[in-house]
C-alpha atoms as a PDB file:
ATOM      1  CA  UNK A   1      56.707  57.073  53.905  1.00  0.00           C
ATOM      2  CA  UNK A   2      59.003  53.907  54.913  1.00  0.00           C
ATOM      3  CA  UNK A   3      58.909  51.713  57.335  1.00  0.00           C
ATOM      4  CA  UNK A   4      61.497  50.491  59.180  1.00  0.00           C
ATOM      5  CA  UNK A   5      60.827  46.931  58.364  1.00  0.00           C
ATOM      6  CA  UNK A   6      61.814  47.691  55.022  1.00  0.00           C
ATOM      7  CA  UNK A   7      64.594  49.024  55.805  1.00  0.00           C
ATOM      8  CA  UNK A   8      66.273  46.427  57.173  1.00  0.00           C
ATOM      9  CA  UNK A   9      68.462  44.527  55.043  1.00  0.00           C
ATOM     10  CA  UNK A  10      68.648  47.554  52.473  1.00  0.00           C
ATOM     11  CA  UNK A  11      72.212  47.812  50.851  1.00  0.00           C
ATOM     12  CA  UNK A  12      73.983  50.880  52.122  1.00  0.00           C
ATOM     13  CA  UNK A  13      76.089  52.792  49.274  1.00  0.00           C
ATOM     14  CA  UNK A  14      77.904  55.622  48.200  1.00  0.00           C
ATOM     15  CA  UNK A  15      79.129  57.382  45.298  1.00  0.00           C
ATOM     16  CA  UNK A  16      82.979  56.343  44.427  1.00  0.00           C
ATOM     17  CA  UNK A  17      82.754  53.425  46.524  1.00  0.00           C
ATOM     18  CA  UNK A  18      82.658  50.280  44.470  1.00  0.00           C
ATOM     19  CA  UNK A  19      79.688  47.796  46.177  1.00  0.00           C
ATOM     20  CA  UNK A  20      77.790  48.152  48.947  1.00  0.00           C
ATOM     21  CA  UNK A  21      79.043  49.219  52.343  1.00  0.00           C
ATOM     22  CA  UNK A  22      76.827  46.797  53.995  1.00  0.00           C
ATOM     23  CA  UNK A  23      73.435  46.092  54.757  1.00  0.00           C
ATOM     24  CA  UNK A  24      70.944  47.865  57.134  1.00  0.00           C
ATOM     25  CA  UNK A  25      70.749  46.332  60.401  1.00  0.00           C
ATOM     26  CA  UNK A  26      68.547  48.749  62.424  1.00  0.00           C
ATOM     27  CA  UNK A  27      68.158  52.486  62.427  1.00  0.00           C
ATOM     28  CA  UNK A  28      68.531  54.391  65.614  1.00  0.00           C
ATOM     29  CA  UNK A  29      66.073  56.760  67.304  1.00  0.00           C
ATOM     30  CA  UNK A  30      66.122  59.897  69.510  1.00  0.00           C
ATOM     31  CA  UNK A  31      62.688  60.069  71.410  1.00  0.00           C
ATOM     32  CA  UNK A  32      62.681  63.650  72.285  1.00  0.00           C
ATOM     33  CA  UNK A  33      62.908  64.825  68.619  1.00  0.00           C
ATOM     34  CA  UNK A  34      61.165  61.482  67.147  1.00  0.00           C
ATOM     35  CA  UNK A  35      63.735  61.055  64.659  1.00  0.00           C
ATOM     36  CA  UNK A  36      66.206  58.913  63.307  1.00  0.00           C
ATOM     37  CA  UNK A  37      69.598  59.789  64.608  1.00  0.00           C
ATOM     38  CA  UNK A  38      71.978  56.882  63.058  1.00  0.00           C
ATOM     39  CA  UNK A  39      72.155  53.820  60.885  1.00  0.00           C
ATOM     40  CA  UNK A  40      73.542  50.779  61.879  1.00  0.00           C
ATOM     41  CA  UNK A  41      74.738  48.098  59.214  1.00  0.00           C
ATOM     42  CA  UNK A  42      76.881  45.053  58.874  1.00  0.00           C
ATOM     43  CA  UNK A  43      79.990  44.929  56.806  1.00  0.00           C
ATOM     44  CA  UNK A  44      82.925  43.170  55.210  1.00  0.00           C
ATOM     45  CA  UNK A  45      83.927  39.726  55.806  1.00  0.00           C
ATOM     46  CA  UNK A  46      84.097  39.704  59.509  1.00  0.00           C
ATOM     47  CA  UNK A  47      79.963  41.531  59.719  1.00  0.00           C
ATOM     48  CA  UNK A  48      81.662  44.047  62.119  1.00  0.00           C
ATOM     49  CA  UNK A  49      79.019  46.816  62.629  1.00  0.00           C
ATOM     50  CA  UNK A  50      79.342  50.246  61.328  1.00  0.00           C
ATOM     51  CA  UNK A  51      77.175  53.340  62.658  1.00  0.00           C
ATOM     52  CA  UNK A  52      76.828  56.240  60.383  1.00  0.00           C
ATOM     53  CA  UNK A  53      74.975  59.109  61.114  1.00  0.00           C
ATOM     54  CA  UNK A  54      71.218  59.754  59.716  1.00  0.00           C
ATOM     55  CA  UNK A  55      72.582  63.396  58.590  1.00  0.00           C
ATOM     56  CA  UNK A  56      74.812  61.131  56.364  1.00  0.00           C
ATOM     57  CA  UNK A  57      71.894  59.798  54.296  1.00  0.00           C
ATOM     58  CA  UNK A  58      70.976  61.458  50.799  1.00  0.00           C
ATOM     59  CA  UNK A  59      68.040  58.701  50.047  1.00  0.00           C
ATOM     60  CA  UNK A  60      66.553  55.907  51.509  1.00  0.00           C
ATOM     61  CA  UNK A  61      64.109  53.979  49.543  1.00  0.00           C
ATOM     62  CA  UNK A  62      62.749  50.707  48.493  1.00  0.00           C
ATOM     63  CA  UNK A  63      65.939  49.869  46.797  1.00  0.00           C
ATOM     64  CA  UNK A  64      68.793  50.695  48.850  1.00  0.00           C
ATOM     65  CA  UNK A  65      69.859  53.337  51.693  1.00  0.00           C
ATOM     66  CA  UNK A  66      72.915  56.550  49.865  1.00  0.00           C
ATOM     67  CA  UNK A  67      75.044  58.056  52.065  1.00  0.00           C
ATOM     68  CA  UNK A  68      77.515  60.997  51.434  1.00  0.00           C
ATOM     69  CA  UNK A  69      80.697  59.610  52.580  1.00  0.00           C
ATOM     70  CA  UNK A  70      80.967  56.676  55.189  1.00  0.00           C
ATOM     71  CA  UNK A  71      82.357  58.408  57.839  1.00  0.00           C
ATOM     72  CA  UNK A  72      81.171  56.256  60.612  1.00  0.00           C
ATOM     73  CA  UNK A  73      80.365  57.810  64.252  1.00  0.00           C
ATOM     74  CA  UNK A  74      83.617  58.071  66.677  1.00  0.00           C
ATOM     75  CA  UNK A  75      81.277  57.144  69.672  1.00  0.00           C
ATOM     76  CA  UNK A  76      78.808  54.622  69.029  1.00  0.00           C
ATOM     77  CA  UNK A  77      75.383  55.292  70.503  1.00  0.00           C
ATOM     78  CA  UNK A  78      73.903  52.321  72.825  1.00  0.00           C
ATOM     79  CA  UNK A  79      72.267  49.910  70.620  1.00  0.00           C
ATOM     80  CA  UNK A  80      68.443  50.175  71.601  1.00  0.00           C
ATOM     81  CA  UNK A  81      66.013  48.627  69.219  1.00  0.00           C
ATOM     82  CA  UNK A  82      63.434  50.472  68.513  1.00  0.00           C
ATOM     83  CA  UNK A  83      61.317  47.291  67.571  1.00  0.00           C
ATOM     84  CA  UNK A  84      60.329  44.623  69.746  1.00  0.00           C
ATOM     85  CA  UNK A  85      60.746  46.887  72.155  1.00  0.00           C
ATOM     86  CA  UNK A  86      58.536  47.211  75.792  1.00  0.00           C
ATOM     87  CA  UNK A  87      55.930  50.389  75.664  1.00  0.00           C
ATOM     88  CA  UNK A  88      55.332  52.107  79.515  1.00  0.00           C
ATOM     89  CA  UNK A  89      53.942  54.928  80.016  1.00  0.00           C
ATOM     90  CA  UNK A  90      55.041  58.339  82.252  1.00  0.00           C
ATOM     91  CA  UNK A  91      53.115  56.404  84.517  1.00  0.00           C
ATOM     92  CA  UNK A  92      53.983  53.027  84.261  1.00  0.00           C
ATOM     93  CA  UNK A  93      51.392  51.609  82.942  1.00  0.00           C
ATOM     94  CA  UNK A  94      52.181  48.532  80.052  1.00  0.00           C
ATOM     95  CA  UNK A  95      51.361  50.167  76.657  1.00  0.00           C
ATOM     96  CA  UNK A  96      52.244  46.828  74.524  1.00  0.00           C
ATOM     97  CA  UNK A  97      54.968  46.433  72.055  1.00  0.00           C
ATOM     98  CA  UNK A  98      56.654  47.935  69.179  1.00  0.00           C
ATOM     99  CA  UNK A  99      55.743  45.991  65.886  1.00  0.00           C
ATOM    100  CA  UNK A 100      56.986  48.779  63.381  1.00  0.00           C
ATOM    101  CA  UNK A 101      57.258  52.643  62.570  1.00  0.00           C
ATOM    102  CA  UNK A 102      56.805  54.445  59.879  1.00  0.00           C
ATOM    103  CA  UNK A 103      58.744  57.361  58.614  1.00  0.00           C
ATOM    104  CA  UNK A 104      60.369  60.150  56.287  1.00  0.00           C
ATOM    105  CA  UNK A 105      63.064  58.865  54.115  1.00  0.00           C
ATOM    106  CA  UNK A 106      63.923  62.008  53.543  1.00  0.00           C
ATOM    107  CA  UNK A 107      64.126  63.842  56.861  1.00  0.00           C
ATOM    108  CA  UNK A 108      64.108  61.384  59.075  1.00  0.00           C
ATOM    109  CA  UNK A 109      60.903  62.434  61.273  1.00  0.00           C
ATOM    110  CA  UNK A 110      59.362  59.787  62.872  1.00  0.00           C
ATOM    111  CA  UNK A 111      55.299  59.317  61.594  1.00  0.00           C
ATOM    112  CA  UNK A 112      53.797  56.716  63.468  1.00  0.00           C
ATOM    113  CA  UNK A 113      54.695  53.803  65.630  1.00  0.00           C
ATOM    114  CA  UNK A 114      52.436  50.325  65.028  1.00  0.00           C
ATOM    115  CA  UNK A 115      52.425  48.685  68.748  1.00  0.00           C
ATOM    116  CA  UNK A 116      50.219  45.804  69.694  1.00  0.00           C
ATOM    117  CA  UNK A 117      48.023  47.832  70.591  1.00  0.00           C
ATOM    118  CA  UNK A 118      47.318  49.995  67.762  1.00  0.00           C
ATOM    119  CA  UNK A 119      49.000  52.772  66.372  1.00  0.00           C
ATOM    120  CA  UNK A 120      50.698  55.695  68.915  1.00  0.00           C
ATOM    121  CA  UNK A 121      51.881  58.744  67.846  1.00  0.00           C
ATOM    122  CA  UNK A 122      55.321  60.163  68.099  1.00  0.00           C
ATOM    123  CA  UNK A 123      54.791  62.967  69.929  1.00  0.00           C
ATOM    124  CA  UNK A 124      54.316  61.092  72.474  1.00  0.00           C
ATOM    125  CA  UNK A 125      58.085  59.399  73.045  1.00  0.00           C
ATOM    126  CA  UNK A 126      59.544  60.538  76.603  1.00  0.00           C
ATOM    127  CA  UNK A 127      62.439  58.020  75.667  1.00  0.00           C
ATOM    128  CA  UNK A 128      63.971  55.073  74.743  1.00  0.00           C
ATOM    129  CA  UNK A 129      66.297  52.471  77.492  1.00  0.00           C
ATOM    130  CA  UNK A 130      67.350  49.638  77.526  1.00  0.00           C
ATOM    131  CA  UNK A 131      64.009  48.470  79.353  1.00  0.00           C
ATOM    132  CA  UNK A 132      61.429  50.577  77.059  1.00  0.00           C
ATOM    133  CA  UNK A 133      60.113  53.078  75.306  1.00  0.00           C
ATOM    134  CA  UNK A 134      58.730  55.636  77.514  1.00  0.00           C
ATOM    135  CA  UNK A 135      55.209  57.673  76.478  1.00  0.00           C
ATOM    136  CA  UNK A 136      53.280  60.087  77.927  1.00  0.00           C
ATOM    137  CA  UNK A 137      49.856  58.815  79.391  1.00  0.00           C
ATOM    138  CA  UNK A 138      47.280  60.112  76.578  1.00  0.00           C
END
């Protein structure tokens, strides 16, 4: 289990590439299958931002995020933070905030979600805008 806290700011490499690609900057969800889809990180000189695909990864763990080859996306998802973000429910109602999530480094699979309110399962993300995360009412 990781968390996507300690993610962030993890060195991204890959084998035959001399140094880091760049560093972890968020990691991108898809509600309906309560995974992690992409990676986004910050590299070179100029911190342009690179998004790679999760199916990319080999390992992510306490010391630094592998990746295959960094072939980054051709169409850059939205960027939608999964933390921090606004919880409402199917039914509107205000379910609190994101403070972290856990997950599988290895697949992916989304575990748990910490919120302000305690901790909410994952399957029950509708979906995730640019105003908030949307769960079913339990």
């Amino acid at each position: 289990m990781m968390l996507f806290s300690e993610a962030r700011g993890l060195p991204v490499t890959a084998p035959g590439v001399a140094g880091p690609l760049g560093t972890v900057t968020s990691l991108g969800v898809d509600a309906a299958s309560a995974r992690i889809s992409h990676v986004r990180l910050r590299a070179g000189r100029l911190r342009r931002e690179t998004v790679l695909p999760w199916d990319s990864v080999t390992t992510a763990g306490p010391g630094a995020v592998r990746v295959r080859a960094p072939t980054p996306l051709e169409q850059a998802p939205p960027r939608r933070e999964l933390l921090g973000h606004r919880i409402l429910t199917d039914t509107g109602t205000e379910q609190g905030t994101v403070l972290d999530a856990a997950f599988d480094p290895a697949t992916g699979r989304l575990l748990a979600l910490f919120t302000s309110r305690g901790e909410l399962p994952p399957a029950r993300l509708l979906g995730l805008g640019d105003h908030a995360l949307v769960v079913r009412a339990s």
